[in-house]
Protein backbone atom coordinates (compact mmCIF):
# COMPACT_ATOMS: atom_id res chain seq x y z
CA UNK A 1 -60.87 -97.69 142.64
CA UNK A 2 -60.30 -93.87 142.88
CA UNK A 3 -58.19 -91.90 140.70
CA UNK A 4 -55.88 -90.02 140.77
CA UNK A 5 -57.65 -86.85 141.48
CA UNK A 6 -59.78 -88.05 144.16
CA UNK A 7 -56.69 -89.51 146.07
CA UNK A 8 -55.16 -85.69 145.94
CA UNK A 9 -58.46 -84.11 146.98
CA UNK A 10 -58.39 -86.60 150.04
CA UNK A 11 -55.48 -85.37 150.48
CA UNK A 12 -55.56 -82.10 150.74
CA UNK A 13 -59.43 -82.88 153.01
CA UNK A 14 -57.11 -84.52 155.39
CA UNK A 15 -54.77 -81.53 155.28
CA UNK A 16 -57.33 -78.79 156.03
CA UNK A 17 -59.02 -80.71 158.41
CA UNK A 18 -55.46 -81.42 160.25
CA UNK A 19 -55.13 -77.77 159.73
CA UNK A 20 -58.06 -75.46 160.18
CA UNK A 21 -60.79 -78.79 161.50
CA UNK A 22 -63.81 -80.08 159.96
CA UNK A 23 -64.90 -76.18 159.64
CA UNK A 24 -62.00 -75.68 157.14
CA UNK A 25 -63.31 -78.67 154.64
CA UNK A 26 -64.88 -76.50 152.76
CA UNK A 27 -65.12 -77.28 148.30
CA UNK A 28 -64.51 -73.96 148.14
CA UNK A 29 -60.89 -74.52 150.10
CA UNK A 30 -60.23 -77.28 148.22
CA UNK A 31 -60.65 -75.72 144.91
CA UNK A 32 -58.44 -73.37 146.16
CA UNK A 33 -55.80 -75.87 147.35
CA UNK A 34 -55.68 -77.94 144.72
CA UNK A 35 -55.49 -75.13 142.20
CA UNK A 36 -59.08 -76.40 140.28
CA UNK A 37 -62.23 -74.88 139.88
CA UNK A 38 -65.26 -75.60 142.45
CA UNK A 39 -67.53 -77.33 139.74
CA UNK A 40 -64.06 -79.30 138.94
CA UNK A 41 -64.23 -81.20 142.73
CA UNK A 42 -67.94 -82.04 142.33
CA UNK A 43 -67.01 -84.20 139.24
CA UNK A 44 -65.03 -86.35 141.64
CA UNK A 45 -67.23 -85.92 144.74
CA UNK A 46 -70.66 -85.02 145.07
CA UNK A 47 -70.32 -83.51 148.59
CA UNK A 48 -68.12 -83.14 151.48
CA UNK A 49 -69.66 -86.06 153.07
CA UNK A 50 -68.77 -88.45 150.01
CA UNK A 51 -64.95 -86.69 150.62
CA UNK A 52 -65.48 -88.22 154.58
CA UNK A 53 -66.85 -91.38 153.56
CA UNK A 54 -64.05 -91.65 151.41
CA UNK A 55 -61.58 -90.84 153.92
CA UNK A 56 -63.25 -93.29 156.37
CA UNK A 57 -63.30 -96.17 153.55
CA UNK A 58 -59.61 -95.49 153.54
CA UNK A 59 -58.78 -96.02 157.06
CA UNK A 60 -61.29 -99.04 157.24
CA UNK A 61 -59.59 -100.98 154.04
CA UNK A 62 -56.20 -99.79 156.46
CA UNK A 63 -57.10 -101.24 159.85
CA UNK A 64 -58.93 -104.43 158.55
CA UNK A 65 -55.43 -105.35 156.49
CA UNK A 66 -53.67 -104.51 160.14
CA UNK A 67 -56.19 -106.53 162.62
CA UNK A 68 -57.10 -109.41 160.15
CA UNK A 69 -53.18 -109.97 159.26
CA UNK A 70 -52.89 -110.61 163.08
CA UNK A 71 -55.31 -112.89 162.77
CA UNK A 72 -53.28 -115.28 160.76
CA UNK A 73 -50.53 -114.50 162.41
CA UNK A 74 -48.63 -117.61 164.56
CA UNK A 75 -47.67 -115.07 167.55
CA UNK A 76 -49.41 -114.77 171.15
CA UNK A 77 -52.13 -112.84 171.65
CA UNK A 78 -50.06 -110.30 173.64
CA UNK A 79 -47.49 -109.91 171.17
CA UNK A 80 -50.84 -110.09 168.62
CA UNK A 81 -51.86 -106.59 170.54
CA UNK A 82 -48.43 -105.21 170.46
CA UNK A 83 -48.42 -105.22 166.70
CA UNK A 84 -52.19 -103.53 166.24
CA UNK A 85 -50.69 -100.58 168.93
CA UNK A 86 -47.49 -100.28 166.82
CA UNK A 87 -48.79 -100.82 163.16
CA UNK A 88 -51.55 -97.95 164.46
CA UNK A 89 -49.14 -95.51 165.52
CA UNK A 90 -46.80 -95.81 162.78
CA UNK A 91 -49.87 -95.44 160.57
CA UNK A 92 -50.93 -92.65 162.31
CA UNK A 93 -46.76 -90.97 162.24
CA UNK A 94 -47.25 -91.01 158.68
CA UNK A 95 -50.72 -89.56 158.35
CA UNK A 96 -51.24 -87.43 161.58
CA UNK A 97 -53.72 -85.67 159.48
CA UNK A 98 -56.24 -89.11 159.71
CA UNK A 99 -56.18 -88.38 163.46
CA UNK A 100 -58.48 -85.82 162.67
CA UNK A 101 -61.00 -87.08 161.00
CA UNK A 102 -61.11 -90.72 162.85
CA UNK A 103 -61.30 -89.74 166.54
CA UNK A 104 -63.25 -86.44 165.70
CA UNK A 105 -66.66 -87.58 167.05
CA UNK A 106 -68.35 -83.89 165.94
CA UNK A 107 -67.64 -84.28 162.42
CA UNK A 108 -70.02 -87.69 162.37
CA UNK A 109 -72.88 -86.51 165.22
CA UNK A 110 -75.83 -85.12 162.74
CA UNK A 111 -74.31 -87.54 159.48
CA UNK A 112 -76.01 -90.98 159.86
CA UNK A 113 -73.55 -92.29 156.58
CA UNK A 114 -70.73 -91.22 158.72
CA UNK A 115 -72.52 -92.54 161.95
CA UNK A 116 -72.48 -95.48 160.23
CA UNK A 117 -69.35 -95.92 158.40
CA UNK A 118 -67.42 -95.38 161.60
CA UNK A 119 -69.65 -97.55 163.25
CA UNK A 120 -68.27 -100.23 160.63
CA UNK A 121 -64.85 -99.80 161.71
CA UNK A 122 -65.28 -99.73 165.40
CA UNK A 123 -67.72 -102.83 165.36
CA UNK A 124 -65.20 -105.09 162.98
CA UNK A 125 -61.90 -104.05 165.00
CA UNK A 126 -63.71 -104.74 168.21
CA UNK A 127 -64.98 -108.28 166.88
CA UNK A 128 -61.26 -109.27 166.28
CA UNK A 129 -59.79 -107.69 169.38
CA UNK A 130 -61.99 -109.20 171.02
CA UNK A 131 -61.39 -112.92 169.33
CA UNK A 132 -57.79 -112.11 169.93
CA UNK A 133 -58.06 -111.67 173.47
CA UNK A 134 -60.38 -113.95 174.09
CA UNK A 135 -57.89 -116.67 173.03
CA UNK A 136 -54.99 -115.01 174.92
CA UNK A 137 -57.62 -115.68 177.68
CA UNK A 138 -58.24 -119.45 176.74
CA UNK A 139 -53.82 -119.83 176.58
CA UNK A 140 -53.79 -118.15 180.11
CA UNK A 141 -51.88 -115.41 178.52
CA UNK A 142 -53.92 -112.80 178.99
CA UNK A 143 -56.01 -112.06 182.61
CA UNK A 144 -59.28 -113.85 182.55
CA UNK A 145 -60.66 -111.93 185.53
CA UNK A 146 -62.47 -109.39 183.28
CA UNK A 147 -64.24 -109.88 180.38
CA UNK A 148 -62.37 -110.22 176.91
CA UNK A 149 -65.57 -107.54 175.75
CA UNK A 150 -64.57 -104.96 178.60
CA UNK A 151 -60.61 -105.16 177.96
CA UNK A 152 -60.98 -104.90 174.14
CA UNK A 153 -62.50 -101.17 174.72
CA UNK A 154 -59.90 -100.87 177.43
CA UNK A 155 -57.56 -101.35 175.00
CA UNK A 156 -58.77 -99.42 172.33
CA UNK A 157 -59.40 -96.84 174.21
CA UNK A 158 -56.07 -96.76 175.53
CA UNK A 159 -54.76 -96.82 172.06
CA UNK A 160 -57.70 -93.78 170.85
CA UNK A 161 -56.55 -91.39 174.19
CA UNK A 162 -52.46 -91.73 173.36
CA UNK A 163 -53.24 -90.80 169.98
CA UNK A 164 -55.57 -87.80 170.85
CA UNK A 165 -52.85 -86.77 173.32
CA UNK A 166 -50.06 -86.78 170.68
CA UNK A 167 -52.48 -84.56 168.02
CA UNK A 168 -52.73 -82.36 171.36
CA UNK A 169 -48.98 -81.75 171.75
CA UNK A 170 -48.59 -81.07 167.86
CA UNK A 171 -47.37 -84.06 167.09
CA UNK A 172 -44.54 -82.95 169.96
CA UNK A 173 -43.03 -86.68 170.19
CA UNK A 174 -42.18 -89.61 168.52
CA UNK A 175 -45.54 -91.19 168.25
CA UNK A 176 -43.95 -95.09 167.79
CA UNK A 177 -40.80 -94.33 169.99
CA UNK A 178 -43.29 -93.30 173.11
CA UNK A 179 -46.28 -95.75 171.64
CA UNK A 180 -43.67 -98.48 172.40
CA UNK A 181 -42.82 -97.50 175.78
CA UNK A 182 -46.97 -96.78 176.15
CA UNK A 183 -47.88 -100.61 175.30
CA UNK A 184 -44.96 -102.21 177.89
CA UNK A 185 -47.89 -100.27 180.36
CA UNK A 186 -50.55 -101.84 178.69
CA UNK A 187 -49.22 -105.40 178.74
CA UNK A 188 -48.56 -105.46 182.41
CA UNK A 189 -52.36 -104.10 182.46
CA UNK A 190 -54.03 -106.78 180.75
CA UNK A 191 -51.05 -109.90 181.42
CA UNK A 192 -52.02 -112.51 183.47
């Protein structure tokens, strides 16, 4: 459980990265930020990398309460992918600052923790996209001309690039308003 004070530096990490990038994390920013000395954010974090892990546990605990609740949930698999796209995108409206740090593939290249932690995320929302469409497959819901491994990246890629391009315009548009209108493409994509 974090406290208080680790939740605000977080915070403010996910700020400057939105900000200034992964060169602006700096403790020394931070300190600065929060109004607190240096020493103060090493009693809450031992390095910037603990700060991204943290971040990254964050989004994990986020997306495995999004894909496993669809799961469980009675729906078709189509309408199943419908709710990961908007629950992601609405997450993502009210955190645009996560953008940067999740689909920022420099900030992880020489960190194997990172490597790792990320890896974590992709691998388990993969497995479950995957199950999902697999049995939108089996109900002849979903096209069973490709396999359910190839159109879970298609679809999370999809998902990853309309993202990136909204952090590209500034945040120009209503990321759930267009991500709506973006996932009526994506059904006729993957529909059988």
């Amino acid at each position: 459980m974090q406290t208080e004070r680790q939740k605000e530096i977080i915070s403010v990490a996910l700020n400057l990265i939105s900000e200034k990038g992964i060169q602006g994390l700096t403790i020394k920013n931070l300190s600065k930020e929060i109004g607190i000395s240096e020493p103060a954010i090493y009693r809450h974090f031992e390095s910037k990398i603990d700060i991204l892990i943290a971040i990254l546990e964050f989004f994990k605990k986020n997306t495995e309460l999004i894909f496993k609740a669809e799961l469980s949930n009675e729906a078709n698999a189509i309408k199943k992918l419908e709710h990961l796209f908007l629950n992601h995108f609405a997450t993502f409206s009210i955190t645009p600052s996560m953008v940067s740090v999740i689909f920022s593939e420099e900030i992880f290249r020489n960190e194997p923790l990172l490597i790792e932690k990320i890896s974590e995320v992709i691998a388990t929302n993969d497995k479950i996209l995957t199950s999902i469409i697999l049995a939108g497959q089996n109900n002849s819901e979903i096209r069973s001309d490709i396999e359910a491994k190839n159109l879970s990246i298609i679809v999370m890629g999809s998902l990853r690039l309309f993202v990136k391009k909204w952090q590209f315009s500034n945040y120009s548009y209503n990321l759930l308003e267009e991500g709506t209108k973006f996932f009526d493409t994506v059904r006729l994509i993957i529909k059988k």
